[in-house]
Structure formats: C-alpha cells, structure tokens
PDB file of N, CA and C in Angstrom:
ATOM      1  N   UNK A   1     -17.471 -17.844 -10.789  1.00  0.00           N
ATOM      2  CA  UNK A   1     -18.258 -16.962  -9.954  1.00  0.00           C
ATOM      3  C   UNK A   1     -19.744 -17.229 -10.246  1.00  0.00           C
ATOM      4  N   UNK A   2     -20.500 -17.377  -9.153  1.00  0.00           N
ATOM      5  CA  UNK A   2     -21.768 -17.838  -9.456  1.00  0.00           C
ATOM      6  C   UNK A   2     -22.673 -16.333  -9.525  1.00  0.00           C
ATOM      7  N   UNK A   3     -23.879 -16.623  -9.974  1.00  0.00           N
ATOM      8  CA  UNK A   3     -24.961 -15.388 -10.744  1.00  0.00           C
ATOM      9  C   UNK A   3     -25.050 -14.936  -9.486  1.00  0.00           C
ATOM     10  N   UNK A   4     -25.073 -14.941  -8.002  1.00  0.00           N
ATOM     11  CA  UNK A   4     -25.560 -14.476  -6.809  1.00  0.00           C
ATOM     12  C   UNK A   4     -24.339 -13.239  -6.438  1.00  0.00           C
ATOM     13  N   UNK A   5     -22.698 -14.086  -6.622  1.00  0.00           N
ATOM     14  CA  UNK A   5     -21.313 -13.597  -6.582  1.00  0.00           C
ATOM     15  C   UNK A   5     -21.476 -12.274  -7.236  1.00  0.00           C
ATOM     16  N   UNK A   6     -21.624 -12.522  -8.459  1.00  0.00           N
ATOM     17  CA  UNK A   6     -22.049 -11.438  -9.849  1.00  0.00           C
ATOM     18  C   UNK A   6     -22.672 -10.217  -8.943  1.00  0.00           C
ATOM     19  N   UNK A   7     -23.916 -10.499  -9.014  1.00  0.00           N
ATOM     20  CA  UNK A   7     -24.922  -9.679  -8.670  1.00  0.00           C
ATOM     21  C   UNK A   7     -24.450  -8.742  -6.865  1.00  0.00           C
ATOM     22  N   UNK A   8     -24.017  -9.633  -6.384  1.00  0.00           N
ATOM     23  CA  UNK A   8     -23.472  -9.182  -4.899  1.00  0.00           C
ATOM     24  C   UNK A   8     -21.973  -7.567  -5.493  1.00  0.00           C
ATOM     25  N   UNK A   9     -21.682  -8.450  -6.524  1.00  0.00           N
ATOM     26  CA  UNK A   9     -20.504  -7.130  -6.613  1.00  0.00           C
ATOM     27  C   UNK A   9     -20.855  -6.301  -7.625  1.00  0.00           C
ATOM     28  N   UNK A  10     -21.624  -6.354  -8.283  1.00  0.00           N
ATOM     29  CA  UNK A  10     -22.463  -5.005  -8.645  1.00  0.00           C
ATOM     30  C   UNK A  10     -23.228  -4.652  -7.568  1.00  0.00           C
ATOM     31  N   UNK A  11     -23.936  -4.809  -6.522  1.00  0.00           N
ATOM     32  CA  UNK A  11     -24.805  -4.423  -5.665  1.00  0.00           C
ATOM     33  C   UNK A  11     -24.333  -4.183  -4.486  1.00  0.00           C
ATOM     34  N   UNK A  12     -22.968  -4.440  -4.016  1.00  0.00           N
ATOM     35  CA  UNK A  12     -22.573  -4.069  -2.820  1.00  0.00           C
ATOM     36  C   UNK A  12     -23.442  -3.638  -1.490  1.00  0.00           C
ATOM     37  N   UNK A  13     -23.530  -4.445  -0.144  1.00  0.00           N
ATOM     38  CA  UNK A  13     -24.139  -3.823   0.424  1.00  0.00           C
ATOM     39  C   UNK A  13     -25.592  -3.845   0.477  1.00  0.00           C
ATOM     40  N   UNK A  14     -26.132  -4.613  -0.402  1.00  0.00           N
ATOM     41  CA  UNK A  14     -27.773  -5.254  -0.813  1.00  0.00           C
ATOM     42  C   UNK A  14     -27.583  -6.129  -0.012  1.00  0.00           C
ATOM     43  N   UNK A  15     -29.031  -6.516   0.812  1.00  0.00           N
ATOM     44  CA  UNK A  15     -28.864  -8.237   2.114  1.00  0.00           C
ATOM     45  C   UNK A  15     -29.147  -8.910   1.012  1.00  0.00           C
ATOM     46  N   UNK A  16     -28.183 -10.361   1.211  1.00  0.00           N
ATOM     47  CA  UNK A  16     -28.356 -11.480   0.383  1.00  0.00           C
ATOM     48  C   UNK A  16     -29.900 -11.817  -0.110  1.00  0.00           C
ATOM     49  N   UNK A  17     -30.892 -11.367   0.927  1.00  0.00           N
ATOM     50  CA  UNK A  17     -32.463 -12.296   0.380  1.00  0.00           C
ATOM     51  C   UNK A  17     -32.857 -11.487  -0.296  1.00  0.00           C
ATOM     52  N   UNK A  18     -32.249  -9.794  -0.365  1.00  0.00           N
ATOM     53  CA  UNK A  18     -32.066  -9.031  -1.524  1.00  0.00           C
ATOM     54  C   UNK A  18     -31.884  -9.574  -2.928  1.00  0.00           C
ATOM     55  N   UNK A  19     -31.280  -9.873  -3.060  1.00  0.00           N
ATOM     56  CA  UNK A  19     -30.210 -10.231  -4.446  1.00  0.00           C
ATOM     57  C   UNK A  19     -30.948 -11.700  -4.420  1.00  0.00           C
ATOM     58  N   UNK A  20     -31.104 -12.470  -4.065  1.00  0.00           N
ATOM     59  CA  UNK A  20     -32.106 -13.853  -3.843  1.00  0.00           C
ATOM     60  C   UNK A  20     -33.486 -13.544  -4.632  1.00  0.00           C
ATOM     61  N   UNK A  21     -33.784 -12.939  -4.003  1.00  0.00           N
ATOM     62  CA  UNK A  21     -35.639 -12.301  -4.540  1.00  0.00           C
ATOM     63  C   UNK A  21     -35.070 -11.852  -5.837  1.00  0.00           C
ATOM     64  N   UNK A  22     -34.573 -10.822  -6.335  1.00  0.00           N
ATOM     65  CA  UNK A  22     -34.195  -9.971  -7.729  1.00  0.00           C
ATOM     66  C   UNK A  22     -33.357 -11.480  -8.656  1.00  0.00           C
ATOM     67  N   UNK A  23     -32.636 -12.269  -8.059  1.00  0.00           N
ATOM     68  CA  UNK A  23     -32.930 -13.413  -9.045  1.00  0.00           C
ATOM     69  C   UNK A  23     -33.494 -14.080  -9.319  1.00  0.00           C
ATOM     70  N   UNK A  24     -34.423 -14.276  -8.410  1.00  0.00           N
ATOM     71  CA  UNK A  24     -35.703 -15.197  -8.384  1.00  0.00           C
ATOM     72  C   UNK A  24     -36.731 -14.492  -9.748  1.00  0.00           C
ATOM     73  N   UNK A  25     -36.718 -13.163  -9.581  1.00  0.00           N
ATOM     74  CA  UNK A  25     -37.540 -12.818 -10.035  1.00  0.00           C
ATOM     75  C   UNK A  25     -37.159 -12.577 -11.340  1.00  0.00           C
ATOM     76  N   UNK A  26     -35.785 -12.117 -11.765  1.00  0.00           N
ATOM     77  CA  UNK A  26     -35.468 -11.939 -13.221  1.00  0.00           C
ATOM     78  C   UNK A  26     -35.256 -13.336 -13.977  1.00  0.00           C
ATOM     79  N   UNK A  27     -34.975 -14.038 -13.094  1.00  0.00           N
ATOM     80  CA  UNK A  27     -35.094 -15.582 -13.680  1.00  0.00           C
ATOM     81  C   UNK A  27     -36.472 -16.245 -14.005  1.00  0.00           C
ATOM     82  N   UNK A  28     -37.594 -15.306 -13.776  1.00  0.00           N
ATOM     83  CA  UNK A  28     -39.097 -15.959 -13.592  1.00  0.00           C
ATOM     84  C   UNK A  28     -39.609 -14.688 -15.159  1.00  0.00           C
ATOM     85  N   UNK A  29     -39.202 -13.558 -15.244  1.00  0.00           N
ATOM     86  CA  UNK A  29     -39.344 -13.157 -16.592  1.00  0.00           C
ATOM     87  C   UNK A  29     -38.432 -13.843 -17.515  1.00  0.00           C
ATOM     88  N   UNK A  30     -37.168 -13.980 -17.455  1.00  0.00           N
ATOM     89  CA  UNK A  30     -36.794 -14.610 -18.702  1.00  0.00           C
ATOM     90  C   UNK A  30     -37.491 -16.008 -19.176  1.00  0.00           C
ATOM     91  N   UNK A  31     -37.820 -16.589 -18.164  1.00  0.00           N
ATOM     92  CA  UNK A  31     -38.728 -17.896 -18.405  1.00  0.00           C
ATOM     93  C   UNK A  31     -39.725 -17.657 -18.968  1.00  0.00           C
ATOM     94  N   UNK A  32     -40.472 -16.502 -18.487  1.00  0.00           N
ATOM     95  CA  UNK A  32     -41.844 -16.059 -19.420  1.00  0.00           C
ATOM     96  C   UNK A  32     -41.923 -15.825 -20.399  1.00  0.00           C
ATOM     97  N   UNK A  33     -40.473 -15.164 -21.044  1.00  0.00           N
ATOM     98  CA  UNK A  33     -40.521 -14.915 -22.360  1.00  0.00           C
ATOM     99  C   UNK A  33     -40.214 -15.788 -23.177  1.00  0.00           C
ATOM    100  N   UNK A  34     -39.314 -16.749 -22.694  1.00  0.00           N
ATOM    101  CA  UNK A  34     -38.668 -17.438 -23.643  1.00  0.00           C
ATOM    102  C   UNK A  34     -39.596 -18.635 -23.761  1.00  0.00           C
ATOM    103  N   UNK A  35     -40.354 -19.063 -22.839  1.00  0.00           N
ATOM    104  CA  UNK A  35     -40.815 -20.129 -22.929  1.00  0.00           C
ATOM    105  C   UNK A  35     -40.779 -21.407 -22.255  1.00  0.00           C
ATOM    106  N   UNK A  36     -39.556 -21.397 -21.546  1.00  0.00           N
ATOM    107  CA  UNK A  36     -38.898 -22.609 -20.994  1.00  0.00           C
ATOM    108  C   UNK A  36     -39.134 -22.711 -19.759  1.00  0.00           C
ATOM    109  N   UNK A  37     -38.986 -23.853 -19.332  1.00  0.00           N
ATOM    110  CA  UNK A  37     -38.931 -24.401 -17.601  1.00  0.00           C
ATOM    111  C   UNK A  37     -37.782 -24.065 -17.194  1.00  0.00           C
ATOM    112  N   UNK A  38     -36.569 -24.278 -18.003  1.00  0.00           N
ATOM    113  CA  UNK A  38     -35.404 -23.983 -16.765  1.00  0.00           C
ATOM    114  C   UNK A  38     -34.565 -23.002 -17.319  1.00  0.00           C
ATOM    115  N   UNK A  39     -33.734 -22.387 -16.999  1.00  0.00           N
ATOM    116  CA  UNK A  39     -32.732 -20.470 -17.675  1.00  0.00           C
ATOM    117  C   UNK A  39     -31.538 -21.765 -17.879  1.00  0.00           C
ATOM    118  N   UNK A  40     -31.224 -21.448 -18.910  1.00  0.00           N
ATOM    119  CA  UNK A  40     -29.985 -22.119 -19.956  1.00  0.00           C
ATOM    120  C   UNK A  40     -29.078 -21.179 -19.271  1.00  0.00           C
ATOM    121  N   UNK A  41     -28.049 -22.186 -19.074  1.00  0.00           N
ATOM    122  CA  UNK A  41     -26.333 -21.680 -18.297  1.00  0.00           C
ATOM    123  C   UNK A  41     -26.184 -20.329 -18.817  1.00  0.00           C
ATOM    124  N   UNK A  42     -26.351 -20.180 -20.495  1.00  0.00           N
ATOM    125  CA  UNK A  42     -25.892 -19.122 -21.198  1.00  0.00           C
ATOM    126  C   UNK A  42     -26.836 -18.046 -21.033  1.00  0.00           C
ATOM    127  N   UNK A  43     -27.819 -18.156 -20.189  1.00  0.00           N
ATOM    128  CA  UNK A  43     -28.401 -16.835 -20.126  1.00  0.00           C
ATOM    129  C   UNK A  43     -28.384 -15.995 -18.605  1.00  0.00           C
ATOM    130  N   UNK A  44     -27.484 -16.887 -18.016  1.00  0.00           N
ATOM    131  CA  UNK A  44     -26.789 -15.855 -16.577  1.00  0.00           C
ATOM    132  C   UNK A  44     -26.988 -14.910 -16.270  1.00  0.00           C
ATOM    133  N   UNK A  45     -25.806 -14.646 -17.847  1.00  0.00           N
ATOM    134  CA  UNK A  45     -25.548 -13.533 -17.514  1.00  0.00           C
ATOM    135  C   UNK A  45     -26.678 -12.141 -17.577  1.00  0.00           C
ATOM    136  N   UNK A  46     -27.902 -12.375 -18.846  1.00  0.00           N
ATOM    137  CA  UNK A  46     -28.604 -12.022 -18.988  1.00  0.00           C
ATOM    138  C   UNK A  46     -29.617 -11.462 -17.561  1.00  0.00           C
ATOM    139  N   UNK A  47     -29.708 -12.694 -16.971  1.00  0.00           N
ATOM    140  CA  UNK A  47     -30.284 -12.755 -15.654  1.00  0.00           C
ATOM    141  C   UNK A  47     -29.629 -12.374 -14.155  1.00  0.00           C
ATOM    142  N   UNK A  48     -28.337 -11.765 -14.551  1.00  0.00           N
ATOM    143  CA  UNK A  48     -27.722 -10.675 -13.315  1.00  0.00           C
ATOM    144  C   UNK A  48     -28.067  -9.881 -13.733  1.00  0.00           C
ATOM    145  N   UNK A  49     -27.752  -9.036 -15.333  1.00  0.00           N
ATOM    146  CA  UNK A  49     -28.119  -7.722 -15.303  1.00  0.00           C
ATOM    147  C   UNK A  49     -29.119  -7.318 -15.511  1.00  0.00           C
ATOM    148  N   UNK A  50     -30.539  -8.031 -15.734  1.00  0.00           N
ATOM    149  CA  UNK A  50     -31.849  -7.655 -15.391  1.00  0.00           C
ATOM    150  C   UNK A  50     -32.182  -7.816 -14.143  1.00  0.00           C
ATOM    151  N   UNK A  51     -31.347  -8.737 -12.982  1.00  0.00           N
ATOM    152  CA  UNK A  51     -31.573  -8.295 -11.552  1.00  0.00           C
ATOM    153  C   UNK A  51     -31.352  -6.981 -11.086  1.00  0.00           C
ATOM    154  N   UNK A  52     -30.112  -6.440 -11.472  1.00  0.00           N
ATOM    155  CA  UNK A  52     -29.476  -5.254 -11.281  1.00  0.00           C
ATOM    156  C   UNK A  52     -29.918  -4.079 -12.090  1.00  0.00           C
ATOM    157  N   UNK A  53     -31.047  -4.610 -12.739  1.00  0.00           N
ATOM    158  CA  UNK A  53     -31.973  -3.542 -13.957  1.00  0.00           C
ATOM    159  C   UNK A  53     -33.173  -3.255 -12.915  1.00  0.00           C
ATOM    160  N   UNK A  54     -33.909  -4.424 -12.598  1.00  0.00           N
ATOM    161  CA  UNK A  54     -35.023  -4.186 -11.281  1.00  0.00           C
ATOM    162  C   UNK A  54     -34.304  -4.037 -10.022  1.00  0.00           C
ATOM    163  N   UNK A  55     -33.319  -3.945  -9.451  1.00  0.00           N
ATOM    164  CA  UNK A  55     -32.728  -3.126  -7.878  1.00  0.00           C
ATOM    165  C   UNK A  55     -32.574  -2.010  -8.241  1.00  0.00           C
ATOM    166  N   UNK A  56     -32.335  -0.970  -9.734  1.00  0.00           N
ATOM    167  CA  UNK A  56     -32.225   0.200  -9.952  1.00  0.00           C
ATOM    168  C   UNK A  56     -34.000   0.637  -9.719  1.00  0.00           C
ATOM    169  N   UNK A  57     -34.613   0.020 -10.178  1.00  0.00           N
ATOM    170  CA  UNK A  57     -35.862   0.352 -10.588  1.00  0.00           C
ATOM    171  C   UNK A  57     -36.718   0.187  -9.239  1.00  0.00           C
ATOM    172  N   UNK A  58     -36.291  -0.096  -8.438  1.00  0.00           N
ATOM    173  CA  UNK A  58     -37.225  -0.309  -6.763  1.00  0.00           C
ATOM    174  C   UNK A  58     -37.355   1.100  -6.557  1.00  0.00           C
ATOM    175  N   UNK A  59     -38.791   1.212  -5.723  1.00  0.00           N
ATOM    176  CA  UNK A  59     -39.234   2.605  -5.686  1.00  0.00           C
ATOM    177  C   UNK A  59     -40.175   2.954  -7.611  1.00  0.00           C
ATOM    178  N   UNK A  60     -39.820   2.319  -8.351  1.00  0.00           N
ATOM    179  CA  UNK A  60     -40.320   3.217  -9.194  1.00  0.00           C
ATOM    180  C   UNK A  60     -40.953   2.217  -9.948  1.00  0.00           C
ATOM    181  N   UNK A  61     -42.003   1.187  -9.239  1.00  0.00           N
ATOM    182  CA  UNK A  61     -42.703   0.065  -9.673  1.00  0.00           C
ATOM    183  C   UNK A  61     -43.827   1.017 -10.231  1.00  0.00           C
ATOM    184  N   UNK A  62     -44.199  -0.016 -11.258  1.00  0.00           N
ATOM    185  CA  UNK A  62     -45.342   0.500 -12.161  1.00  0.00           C
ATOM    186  C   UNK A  62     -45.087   1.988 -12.745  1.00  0.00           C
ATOM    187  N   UNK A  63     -44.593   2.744 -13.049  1.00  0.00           N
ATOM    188  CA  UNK A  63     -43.564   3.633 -13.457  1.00  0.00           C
ATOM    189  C   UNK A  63     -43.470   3.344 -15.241  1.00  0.00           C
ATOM    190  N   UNK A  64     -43.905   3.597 -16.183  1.00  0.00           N
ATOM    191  CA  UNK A  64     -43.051   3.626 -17.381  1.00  0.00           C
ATOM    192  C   UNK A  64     -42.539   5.130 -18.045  1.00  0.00           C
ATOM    193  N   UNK A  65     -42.620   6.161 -17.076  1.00  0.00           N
ATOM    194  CA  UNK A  65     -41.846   6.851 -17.368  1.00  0.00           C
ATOM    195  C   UNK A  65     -41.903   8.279 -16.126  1.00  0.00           C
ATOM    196  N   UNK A  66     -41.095   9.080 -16.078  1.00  0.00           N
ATOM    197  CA  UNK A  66     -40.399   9.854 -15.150  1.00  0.00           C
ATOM    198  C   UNK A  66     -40.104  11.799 -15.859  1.00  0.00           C
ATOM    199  N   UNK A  67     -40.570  12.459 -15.242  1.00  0.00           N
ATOM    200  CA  UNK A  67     -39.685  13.826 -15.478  1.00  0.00           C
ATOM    201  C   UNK A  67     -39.424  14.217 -14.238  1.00  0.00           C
ATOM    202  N   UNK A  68     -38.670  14.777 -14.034  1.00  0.00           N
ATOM    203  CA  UNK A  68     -38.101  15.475 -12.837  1.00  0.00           C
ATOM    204  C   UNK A  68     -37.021  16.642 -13.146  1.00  0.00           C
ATOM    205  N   UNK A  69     -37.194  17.920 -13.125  1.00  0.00           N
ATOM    206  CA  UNK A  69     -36.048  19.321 -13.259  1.00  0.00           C
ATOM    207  C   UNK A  69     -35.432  18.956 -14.722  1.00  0.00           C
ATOM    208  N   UNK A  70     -36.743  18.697 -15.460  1.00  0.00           N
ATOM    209  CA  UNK A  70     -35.991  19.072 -16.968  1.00  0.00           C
ATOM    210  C   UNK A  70     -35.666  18.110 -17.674  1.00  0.00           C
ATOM    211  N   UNK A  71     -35.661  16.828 -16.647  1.00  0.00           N
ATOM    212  CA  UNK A  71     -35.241  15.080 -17.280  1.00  0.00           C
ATOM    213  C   UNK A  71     -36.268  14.226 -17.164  1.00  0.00           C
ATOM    214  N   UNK A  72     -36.145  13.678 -18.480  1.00  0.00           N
ATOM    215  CA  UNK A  72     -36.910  12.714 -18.657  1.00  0.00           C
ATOM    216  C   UNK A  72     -36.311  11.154 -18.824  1.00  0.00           C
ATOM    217  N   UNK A  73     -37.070  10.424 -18.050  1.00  0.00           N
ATOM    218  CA  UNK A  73     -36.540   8.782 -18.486  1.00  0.00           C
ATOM    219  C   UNK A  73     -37.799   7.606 -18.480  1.00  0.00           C
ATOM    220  N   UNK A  74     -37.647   7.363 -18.932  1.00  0.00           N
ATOM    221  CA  UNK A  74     -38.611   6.107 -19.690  1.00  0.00           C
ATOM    222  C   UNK A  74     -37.837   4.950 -19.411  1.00  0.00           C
ATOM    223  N   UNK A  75     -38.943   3.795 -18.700  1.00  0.00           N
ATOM    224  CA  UNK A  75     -38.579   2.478 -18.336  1.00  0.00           C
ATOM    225  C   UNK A  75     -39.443   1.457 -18.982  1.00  0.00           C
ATOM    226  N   UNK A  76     -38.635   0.014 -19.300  1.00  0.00           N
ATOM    227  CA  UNK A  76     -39.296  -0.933 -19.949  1.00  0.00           C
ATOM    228  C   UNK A  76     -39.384  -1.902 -19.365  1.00  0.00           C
ATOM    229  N   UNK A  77     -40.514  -2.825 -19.436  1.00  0.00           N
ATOM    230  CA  UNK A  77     -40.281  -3.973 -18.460  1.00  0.00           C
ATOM    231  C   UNK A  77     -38.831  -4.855 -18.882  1.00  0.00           C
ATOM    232  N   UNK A  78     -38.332  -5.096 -19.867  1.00  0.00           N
ATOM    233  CA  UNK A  78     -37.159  -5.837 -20.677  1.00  0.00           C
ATOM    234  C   UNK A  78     -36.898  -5.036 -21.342  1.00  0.00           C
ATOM    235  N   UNK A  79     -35.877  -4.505 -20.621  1.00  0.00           N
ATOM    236  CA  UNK A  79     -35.010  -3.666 -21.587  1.00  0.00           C
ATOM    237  C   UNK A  79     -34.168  -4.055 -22.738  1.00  0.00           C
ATOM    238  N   UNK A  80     -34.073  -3.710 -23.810  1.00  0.00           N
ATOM    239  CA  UNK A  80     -34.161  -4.092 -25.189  1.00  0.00           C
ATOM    240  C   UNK A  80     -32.759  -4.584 -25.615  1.00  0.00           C
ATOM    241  N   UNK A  81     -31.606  -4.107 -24.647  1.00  0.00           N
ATOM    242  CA  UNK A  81     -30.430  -4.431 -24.680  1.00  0.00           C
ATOM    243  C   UNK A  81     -30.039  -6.349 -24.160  1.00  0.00           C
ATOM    244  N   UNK A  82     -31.269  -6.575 -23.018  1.00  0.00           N
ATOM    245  CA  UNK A  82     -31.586  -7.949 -22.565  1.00  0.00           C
ATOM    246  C   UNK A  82     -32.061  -8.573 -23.386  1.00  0.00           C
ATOM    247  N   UNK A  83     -33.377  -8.016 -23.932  1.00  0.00           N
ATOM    248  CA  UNK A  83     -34.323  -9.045 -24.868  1.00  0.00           C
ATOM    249  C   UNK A  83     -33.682  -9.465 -25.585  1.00  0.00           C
ATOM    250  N   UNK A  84     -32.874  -8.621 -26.648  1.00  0.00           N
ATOM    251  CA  UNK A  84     -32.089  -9.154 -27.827  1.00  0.00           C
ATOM    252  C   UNK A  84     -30.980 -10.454 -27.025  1.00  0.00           C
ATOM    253  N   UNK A  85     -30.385 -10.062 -25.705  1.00  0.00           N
ATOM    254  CA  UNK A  85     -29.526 -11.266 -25.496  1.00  0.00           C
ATOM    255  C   UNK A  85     -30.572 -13.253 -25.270  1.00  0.00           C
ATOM    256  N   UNK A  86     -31.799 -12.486 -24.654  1.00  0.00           N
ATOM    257  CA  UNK A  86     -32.248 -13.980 -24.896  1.00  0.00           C
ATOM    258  C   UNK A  86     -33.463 -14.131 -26.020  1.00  0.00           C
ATOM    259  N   UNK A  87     -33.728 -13.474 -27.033  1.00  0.00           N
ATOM    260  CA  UNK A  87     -34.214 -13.783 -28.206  1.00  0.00           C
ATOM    261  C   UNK A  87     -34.362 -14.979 -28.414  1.00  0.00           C
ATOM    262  N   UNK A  88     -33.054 -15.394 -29.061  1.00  0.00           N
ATOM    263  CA  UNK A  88     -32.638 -17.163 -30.076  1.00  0.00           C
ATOM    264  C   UNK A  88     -32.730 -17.851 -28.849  1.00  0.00           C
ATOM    265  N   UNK A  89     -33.264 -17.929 -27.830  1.00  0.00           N
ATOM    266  CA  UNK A  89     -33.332 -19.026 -26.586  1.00  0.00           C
ATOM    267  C   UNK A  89     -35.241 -18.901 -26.222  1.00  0.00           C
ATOM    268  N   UNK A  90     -35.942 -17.989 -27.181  1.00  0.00           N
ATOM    269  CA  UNK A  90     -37.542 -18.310 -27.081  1.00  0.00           C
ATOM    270  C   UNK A  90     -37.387 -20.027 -27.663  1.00  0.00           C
ATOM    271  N   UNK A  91     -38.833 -19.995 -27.150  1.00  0.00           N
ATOM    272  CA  UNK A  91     -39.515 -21.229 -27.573  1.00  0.00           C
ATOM    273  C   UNK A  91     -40.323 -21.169 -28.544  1.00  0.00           C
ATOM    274  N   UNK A  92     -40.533 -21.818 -29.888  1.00  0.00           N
ATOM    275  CA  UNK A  92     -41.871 -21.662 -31.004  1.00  0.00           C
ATOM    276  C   UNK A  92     -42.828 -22.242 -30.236  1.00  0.00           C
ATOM    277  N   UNK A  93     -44.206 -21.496 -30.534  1.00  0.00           N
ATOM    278  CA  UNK A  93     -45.713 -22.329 -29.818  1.00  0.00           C
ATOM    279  C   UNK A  93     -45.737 -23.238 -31.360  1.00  0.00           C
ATOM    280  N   UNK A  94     -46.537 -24.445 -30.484  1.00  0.00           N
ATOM    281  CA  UNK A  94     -47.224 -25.265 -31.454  1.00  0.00           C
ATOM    282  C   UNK A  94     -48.980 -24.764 -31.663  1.00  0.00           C
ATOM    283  N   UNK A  95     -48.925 -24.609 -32.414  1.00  0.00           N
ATOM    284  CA  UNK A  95     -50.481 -25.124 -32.287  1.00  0.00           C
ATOM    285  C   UNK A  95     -51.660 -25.887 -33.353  1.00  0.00           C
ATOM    286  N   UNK A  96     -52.288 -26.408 -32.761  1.00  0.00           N
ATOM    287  CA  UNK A  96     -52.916 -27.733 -33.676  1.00  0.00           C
ATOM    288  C   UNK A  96     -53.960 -27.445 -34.010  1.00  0.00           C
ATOM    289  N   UNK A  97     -54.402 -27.488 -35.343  1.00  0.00           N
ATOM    290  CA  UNK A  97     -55.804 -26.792 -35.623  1.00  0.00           C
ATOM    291  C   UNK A  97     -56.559 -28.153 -36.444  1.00  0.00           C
ATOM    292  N   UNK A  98     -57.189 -28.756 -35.877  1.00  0.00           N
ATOM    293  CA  UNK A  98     -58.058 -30.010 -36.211  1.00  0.00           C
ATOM    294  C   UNK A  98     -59.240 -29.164 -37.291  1.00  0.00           C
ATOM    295  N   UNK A  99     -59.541 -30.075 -37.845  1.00  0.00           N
ATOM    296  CA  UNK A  99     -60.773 -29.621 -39.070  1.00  0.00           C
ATOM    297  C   UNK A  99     -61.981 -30.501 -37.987  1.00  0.00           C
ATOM    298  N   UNK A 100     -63.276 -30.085 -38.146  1.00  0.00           N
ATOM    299  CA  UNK A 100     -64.293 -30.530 -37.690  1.00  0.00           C
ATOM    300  C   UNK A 100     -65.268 -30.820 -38.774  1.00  0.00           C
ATOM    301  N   UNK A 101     -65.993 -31.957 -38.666  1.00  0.00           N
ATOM    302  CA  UNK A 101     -66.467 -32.565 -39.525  1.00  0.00           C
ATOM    303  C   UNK A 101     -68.356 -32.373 -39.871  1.00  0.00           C
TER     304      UNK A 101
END
C-alpha cells in the first residue's frame, strides 16, 4: 500500500490533491529536519501520520494553542511522538573552522 493509499484511508473523503499537498508538505518538514534530499522508505510511515497530523490541524494554522468551554489543547509544529520516529535519520552538520594567519 503506497503512503497516498495510507493516508486516503485514514482521511476518507479528502480530494486526492488534498492528501497530495499534505504529503508534499509533511515530506518537505521531515527533510528539514533531518537534513536530507530524499525521505528514506523507512520514514513513510512517519510521513502519513504527520500528513494526517496537519489535515487535523487545517483551520487552526499558526495556532500553538486553544481553550474553548473549559479545554485546553496545545499544538506543535512536530509532534514529539514523530520527531522521536525520525531522530536517528538527522543528518550531522559539518563545519570547518580554518585558522587565519
């Protein structure tokens, strides 16, 4: 089942360029964080359910947190249950520190 399949049957009823855009786009943060040019097979799955993390979260852009009749909820850009899945798939920076003479 491909990441689009995935995402279509958690989302039921979302138009495909729906679910297109929300992978586009959770696939363009995990890249940011980790570092890399291309999302490793193994982080898919990672990258359906942070699609299906931002289709909950439409309507409530720029938002990090909410009360309404007594409830409160607080939103993260990477929710912490994701981050930890693509952690060990960052990239180390190099960086080169020349002496000047």
């Amino acid at each position: 089942m491909t990441a689009r399949e995935r995402l279509e049957a958690k989302l039921s009823g979302v138009p495909e360029t729906a679910l297109d855009a929300l992978l586009e786009d959770a696939r363009g943060m995990i890249l940011a964080y980790t570092g890399r040019t291309a999302l490793p097979q193994a982080l898919e799955t990672a990258q359906v359910q942070l699609a299906a993390v931002l289709y909950n979260r439409t309507g409530a852009e720029g938002e990090s947190g909410h009360s309404e009749g007594g409830v409160s909820r607080t939103m993260e850009a990477l929710p912490d249950e994701i981050r930890r899945q693509i952690a060990p798939y960052r990239l180390a920076k190099v960086v080169s520190v020349h002496e000047t003479a």
